[in-house]
N, C-alpha and C. Protein backbone atom coordinates (compact mmCIF):
# COMPACT_ATOMS: atom_id res chain seq x y z
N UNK A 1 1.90 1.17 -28.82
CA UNK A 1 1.46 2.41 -28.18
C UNK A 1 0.56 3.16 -29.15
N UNK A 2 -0.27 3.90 -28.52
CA UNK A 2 -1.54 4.49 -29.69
C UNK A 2 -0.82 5.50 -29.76
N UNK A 3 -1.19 6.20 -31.42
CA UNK A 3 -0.21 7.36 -31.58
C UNK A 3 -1.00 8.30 -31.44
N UNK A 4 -2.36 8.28 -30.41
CA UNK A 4 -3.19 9.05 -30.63
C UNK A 4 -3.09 10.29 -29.22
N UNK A 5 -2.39 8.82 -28.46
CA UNK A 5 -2.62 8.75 -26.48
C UNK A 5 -1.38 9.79 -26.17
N UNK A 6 -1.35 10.62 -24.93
CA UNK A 6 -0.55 11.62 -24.14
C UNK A 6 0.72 10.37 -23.98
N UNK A 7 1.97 10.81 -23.70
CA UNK A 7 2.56 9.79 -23.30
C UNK A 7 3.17 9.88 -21.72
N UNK A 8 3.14 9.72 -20.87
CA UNK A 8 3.24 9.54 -19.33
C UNK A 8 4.52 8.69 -18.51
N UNK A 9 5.72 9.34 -18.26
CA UNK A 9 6.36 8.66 -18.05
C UNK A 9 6.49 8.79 -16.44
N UNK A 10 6.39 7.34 -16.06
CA UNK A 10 6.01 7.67 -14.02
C UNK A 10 7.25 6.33 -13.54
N UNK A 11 8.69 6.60 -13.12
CA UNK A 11 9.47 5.84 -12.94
C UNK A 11 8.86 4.93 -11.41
N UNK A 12 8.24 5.89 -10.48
CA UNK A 12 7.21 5.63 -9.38
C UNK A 12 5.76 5.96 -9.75
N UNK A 13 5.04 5.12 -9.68
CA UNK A 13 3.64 4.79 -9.87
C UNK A 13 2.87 3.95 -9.67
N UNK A 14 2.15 4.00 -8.10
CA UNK A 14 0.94 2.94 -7.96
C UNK A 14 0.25 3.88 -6.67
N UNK A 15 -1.12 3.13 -6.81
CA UNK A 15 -1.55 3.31 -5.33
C UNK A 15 -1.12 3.04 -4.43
N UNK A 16 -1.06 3.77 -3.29
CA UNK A 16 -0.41 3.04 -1.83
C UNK A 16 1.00 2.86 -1.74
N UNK A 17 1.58 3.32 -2.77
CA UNK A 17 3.14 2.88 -2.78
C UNK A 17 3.80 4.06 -2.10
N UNK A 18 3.31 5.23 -1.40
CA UNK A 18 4.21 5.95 -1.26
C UNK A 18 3.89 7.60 -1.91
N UNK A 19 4.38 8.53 -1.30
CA UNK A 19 4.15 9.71 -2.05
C UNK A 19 4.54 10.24 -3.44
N UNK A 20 5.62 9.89 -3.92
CA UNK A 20 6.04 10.30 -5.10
C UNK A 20 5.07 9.23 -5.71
N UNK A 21 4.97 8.10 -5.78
CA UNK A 21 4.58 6.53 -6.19
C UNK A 21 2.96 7.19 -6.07
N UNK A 22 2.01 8.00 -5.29
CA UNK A 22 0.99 8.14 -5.42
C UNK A 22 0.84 9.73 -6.35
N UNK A 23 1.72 10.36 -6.49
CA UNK A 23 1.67 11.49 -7.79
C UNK A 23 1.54 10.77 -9.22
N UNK A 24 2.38 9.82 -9.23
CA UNK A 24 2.25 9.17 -10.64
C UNK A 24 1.17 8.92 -10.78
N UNK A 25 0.60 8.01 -9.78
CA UNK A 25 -0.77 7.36 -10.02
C UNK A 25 -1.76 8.11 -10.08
N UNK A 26 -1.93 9.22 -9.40
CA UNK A 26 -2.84 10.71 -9.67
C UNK A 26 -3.22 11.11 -11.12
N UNK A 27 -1.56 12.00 -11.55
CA UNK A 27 -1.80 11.46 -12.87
C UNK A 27 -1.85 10.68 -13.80
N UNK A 28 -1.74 9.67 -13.78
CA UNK A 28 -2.09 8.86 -14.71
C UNK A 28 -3.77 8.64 -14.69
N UNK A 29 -4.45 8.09 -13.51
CA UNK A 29 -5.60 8.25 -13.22
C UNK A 29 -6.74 9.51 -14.05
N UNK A 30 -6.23 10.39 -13.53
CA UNK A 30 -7.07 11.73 -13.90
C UNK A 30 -6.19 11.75 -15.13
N UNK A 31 -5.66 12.13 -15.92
CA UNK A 31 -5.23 12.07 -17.46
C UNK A 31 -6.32 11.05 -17.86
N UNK A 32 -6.21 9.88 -17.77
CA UNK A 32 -6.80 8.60 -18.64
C UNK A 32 -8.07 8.83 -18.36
N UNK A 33 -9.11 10.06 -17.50
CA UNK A 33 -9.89 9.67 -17.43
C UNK A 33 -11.03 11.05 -18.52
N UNK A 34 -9.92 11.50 -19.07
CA UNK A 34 -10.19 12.15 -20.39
C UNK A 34 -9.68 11.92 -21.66
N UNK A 35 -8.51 11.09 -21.86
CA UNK A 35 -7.99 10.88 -23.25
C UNK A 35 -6.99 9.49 -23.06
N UNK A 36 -6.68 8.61 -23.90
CA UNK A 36 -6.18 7.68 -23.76
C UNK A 36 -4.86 8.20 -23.39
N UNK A 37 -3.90 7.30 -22.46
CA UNK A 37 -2.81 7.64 -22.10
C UNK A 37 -1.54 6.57 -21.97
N UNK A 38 -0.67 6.76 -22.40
CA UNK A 38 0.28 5.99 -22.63
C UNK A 38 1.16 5.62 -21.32
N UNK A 39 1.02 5.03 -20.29
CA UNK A 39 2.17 5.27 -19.31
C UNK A 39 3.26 4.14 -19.43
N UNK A 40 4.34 4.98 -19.57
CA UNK A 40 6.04 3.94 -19.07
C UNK A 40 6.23 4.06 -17.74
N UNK A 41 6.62 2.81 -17.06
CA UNK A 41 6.62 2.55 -15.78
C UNK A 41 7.85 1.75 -15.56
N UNK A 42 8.19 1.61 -14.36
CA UNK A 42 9.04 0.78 -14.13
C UNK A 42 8.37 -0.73 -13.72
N UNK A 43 8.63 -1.72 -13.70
CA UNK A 43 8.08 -3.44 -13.41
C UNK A 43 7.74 -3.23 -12.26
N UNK A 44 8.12 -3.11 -11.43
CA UNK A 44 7.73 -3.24 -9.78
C UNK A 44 6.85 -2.65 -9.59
N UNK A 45 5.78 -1.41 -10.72
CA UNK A 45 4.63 -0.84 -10.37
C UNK A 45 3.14 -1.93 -10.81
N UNK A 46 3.87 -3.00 -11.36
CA UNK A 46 3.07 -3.83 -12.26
C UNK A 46 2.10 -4.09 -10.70
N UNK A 47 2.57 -5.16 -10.48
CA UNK A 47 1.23 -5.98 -9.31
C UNK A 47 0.37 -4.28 -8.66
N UNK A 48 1.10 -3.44 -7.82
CA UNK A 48 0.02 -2.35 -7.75
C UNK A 48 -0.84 -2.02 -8.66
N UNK A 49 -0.11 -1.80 -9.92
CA UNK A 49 -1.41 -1.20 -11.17
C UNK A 49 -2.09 -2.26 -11.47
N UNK A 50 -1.82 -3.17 -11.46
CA UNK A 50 -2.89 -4.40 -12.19
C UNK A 50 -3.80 -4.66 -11.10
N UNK A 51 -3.21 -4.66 -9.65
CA UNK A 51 -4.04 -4.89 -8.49
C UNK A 51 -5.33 -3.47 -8.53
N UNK A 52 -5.39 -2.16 -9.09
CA UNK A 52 -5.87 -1.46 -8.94
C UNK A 52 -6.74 -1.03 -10.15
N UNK A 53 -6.71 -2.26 -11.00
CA UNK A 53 -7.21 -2.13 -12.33
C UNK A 53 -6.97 -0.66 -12.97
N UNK A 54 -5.74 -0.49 -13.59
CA UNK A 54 -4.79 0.93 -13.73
C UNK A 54 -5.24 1.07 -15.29
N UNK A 55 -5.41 -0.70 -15.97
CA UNK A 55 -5.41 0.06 -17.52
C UNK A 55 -6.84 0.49 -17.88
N UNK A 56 -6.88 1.63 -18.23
CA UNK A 56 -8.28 2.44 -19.06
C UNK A 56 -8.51 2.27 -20.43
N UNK A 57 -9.81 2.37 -20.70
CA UNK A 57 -10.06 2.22 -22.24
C UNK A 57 -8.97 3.15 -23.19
N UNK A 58 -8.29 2.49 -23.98
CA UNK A 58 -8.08 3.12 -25.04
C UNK A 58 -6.69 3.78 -24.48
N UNK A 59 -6.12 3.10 -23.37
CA UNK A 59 -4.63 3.81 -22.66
C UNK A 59 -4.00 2.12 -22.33
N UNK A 60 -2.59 2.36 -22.59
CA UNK A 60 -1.82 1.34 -22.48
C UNK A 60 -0.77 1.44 -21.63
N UNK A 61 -0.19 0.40 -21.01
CA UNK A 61 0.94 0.90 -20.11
C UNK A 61 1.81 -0.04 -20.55
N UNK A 62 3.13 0.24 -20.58
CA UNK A 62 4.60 -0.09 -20.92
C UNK A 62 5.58 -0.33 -19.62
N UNK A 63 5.76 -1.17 -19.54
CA UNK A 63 6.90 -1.67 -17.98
C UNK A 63 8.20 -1.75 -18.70
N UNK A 64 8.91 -1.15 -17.94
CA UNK A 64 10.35 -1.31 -18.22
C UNK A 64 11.20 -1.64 -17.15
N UNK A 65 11.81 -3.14 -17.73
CA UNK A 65 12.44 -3.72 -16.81
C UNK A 65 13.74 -3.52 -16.26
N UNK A 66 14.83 -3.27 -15.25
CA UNK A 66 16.23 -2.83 -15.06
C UNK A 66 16.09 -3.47 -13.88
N UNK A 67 15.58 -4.49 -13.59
CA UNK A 67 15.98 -5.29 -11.98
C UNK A 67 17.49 -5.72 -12.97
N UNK A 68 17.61 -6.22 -13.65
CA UNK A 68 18.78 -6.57 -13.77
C UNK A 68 20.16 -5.56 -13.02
N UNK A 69 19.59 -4.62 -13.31
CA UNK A 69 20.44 -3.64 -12.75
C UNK A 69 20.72 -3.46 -11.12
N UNK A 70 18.86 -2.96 -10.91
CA UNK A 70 18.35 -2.28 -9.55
C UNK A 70 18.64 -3.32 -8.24
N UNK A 71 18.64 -4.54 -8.72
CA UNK A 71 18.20 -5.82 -7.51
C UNK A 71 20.16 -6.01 -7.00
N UNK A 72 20.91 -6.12 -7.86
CA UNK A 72 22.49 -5.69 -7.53
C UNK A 72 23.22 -4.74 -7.23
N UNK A 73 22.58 -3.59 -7.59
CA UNK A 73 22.98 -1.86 -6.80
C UNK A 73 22.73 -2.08 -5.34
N UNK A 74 21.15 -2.15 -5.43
CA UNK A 74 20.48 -2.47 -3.55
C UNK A 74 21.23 -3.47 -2.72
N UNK A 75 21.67 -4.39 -3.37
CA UNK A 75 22.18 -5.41 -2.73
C UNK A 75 23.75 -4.85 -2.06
N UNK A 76 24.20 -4.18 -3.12
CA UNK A 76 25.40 -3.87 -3.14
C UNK A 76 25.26 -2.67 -1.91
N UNK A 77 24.82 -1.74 -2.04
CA UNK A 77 24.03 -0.57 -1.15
C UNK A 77 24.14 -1.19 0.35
N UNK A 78 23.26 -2.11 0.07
CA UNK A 78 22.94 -2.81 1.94
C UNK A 78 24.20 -3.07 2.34
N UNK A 79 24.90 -3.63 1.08
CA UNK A 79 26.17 -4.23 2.17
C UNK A 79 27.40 -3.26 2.56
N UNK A 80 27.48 -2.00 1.75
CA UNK A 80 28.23 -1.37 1.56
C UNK A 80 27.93 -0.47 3.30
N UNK A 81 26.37 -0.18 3.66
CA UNK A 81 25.72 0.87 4.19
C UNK A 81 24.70 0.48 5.31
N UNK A 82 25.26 -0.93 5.81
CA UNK A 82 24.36 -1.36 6.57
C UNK A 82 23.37 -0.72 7.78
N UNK A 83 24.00 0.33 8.15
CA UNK A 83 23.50 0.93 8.92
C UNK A 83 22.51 2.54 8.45
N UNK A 84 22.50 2.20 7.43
CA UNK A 84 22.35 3.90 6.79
C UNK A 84 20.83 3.39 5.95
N UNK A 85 19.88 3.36 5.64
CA UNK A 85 18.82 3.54 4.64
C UNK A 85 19.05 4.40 3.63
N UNK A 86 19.07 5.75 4.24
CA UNK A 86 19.40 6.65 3.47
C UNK A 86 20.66 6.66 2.60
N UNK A 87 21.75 6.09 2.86
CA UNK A 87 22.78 6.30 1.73
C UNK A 87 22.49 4.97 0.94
N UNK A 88 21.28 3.94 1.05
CA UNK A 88 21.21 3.22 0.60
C UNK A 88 20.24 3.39 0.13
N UNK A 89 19.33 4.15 0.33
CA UNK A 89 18.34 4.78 -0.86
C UNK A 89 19.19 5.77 -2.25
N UNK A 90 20.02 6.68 -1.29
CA UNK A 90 20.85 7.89 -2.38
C UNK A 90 21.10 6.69 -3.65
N UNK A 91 22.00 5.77 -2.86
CA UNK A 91 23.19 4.98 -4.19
C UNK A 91 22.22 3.91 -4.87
N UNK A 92 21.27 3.22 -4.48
CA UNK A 92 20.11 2.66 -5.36
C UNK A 92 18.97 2.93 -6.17
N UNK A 93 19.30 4.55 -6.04
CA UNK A 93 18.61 5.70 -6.87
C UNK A 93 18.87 5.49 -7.97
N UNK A 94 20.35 5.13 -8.36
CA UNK A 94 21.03 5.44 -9.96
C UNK A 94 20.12 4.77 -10.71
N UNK A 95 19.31 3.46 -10.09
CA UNK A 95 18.46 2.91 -11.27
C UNK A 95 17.64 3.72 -11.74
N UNK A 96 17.03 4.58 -11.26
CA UNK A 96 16.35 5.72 -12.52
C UNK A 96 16.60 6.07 -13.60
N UNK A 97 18.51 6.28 -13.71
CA UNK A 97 18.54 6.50 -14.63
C UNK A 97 18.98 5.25 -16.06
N UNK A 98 19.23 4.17 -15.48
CA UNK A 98 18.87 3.38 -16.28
C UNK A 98 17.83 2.91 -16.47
N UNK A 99 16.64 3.21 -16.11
CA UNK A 99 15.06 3.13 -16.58
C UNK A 99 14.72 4.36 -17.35
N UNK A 100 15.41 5.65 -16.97
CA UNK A 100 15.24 6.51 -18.07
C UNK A 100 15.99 6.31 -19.58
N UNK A 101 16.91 6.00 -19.63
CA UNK A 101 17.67 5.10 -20.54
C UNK A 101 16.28 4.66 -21.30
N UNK A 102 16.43 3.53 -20.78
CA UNK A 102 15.17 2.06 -21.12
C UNK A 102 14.24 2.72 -21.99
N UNK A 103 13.56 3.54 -20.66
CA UNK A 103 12.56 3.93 -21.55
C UNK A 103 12.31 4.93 -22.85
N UNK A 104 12.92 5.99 -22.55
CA UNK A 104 13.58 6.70 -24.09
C UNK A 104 13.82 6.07 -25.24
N UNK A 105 14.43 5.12 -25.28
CA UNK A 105 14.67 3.75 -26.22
C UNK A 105 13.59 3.35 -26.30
N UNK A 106 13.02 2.93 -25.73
CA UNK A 106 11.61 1.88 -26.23
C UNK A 106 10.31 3.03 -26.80
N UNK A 107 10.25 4.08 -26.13
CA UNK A 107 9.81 4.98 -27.12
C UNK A 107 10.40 5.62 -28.03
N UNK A 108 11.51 5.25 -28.49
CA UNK A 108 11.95 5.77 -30.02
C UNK A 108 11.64 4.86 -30.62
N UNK A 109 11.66 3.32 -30.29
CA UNK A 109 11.50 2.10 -31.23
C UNK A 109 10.35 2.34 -31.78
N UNK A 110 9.29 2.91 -30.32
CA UNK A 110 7.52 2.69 -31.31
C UNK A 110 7.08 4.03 -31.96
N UNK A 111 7.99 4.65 -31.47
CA UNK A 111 7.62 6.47 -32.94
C UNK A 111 8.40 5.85 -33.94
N UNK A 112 9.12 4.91 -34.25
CA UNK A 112 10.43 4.82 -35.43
C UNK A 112 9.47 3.67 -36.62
N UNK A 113 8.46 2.98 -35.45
CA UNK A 113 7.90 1.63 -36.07
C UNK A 113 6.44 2.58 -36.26
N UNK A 114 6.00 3.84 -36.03
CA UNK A 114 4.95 4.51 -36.18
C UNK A 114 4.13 4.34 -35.84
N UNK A 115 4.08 3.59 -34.60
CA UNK A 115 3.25 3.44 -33.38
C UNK A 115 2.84 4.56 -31.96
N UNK A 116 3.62 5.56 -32.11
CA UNK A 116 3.52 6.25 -31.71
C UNK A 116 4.14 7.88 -32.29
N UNK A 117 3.17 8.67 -32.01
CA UNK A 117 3.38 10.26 -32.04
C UNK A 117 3.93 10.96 -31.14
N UNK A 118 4.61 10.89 -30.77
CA UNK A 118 5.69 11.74 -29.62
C UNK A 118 5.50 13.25 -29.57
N UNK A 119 4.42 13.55 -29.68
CA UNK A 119 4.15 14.82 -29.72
C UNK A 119 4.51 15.53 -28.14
N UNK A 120 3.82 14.95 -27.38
CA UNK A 120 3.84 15.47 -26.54
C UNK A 120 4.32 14.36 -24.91
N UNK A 121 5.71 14.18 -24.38
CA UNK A 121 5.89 13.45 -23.60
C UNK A 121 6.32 13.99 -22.33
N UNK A 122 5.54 13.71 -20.83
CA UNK A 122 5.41 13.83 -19.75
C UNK A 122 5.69 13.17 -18.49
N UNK A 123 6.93 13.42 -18.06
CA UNK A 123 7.48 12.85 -17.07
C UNK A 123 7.35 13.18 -15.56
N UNK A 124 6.44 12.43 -15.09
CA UNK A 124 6.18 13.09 -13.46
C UNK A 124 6.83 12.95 -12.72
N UNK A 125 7.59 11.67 -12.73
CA UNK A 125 8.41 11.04 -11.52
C UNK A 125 9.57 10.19 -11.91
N UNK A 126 10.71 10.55 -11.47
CA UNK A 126 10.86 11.30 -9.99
C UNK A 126 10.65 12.67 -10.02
N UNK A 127 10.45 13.05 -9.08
CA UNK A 127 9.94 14.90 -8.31
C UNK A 127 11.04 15.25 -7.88
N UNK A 128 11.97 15.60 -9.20
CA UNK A 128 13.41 15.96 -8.40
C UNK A 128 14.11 16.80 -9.73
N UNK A 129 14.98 18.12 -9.22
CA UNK A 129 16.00 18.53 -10.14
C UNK A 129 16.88 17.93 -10.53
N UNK A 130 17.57 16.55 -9.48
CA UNK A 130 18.49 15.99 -9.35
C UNK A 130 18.75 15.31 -10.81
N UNK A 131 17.79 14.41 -10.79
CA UNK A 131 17.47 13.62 -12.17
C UNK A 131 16.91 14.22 -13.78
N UNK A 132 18.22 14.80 -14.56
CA UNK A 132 17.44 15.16 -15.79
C UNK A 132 17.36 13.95 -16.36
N UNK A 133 16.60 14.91 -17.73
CA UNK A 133 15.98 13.85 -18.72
C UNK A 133 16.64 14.19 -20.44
N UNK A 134 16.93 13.15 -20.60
CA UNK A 134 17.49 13.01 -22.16
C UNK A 134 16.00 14.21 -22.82
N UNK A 135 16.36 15.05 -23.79
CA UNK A 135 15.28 15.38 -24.96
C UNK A 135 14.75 14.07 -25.18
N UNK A 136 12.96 14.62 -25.65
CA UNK A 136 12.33 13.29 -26.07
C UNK A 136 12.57 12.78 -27.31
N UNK A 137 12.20 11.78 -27.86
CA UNK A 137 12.55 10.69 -29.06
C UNK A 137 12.18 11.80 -30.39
C-alpha cells in the first residue's frame, strides 16, 4: 500500500452492484481521480472493479477475503429462512463484520511493515449506524 495514498475502506463497491455498492464506487472513483487511493474491499467486488478498469495510476486496491465465512452464514440463512430474504439478508450481514476484522488487520500489517501511513482512514460502506468500526490501526 503507498504510504502516500487516502485509505478507502468500501465493504460494498462496484458499478452496477446496487446502491450502497454504487456509493463506494463513487468514491473511490472521484477520490482517485485527484490523489492516489488505497481501497480495501471485499473479493466479490473484484470481477466488477476489474471489469470496470477500477485501478488508477498510483492507487491500489486490497480484497479481503471471508467467503470462508460469508458463503456458510448465507447458506445457513436460506435454510434457516426460506421464505424471508430479508431475515436472510439481516443474519448474512454479520460478514461485515468479519471483513471489518480482516481488514483492520491487514492494514496494521502494512503501517507495522511501513508500507503504509494511516493517517487518514475512510470507511464508506456499509451506510449504517448499525455497524461500528474498531479505531484505526
Amino acid at each position: 500500500m503507498d504510504a502516500r495514498s487516502l485509505v478507502l475502506v468500501a465493504y460494498q463497491c462496484g458499478p452496477g452492484m446496487g446502491s450502497v455498492s454504487q456509493l463506494g464506487w463513487e468514491w473511490y472513483t472521484r477520490l482517485s481521480r485527484e490523489r492516489p487511493v488505497t481501497l480495501v474491499t471485499h473479493v466479490r467486488n473484484r470481477p466488477a472493479l476489474e471489469a470496470a478498469g477500477a485501478l488508477r495510476d498510483g492507487s491500489k486496491i486490497h480484497f479481503i477475503d471471508t467467503e470462508w465465512f460469508a458463503g456458510p452464514l448465507y447458506r445457513a440463512a436460506r435454510r434457516l429462512f426460506p421464505r424471508s430474504e430479508h431475515s436472510v439478508f439481516l443474519l448474512s450481514s454479520l460478514d461485515y463484520f468479519a471483513f471489518d476484522i480482516a481488514a483492520y488487520r491487514a492494514l496494521r500489517r502494512e503501517q507495522r511493515a511501513g508500507r503504509l501511513d494511516a493517517g487518514l482512514i475512510h470507511r464508506v460502506t456499509p451506510v449504517t449506524t448499525a455497524a461500528p468500526t474498531p479505531p484505526s490501526p
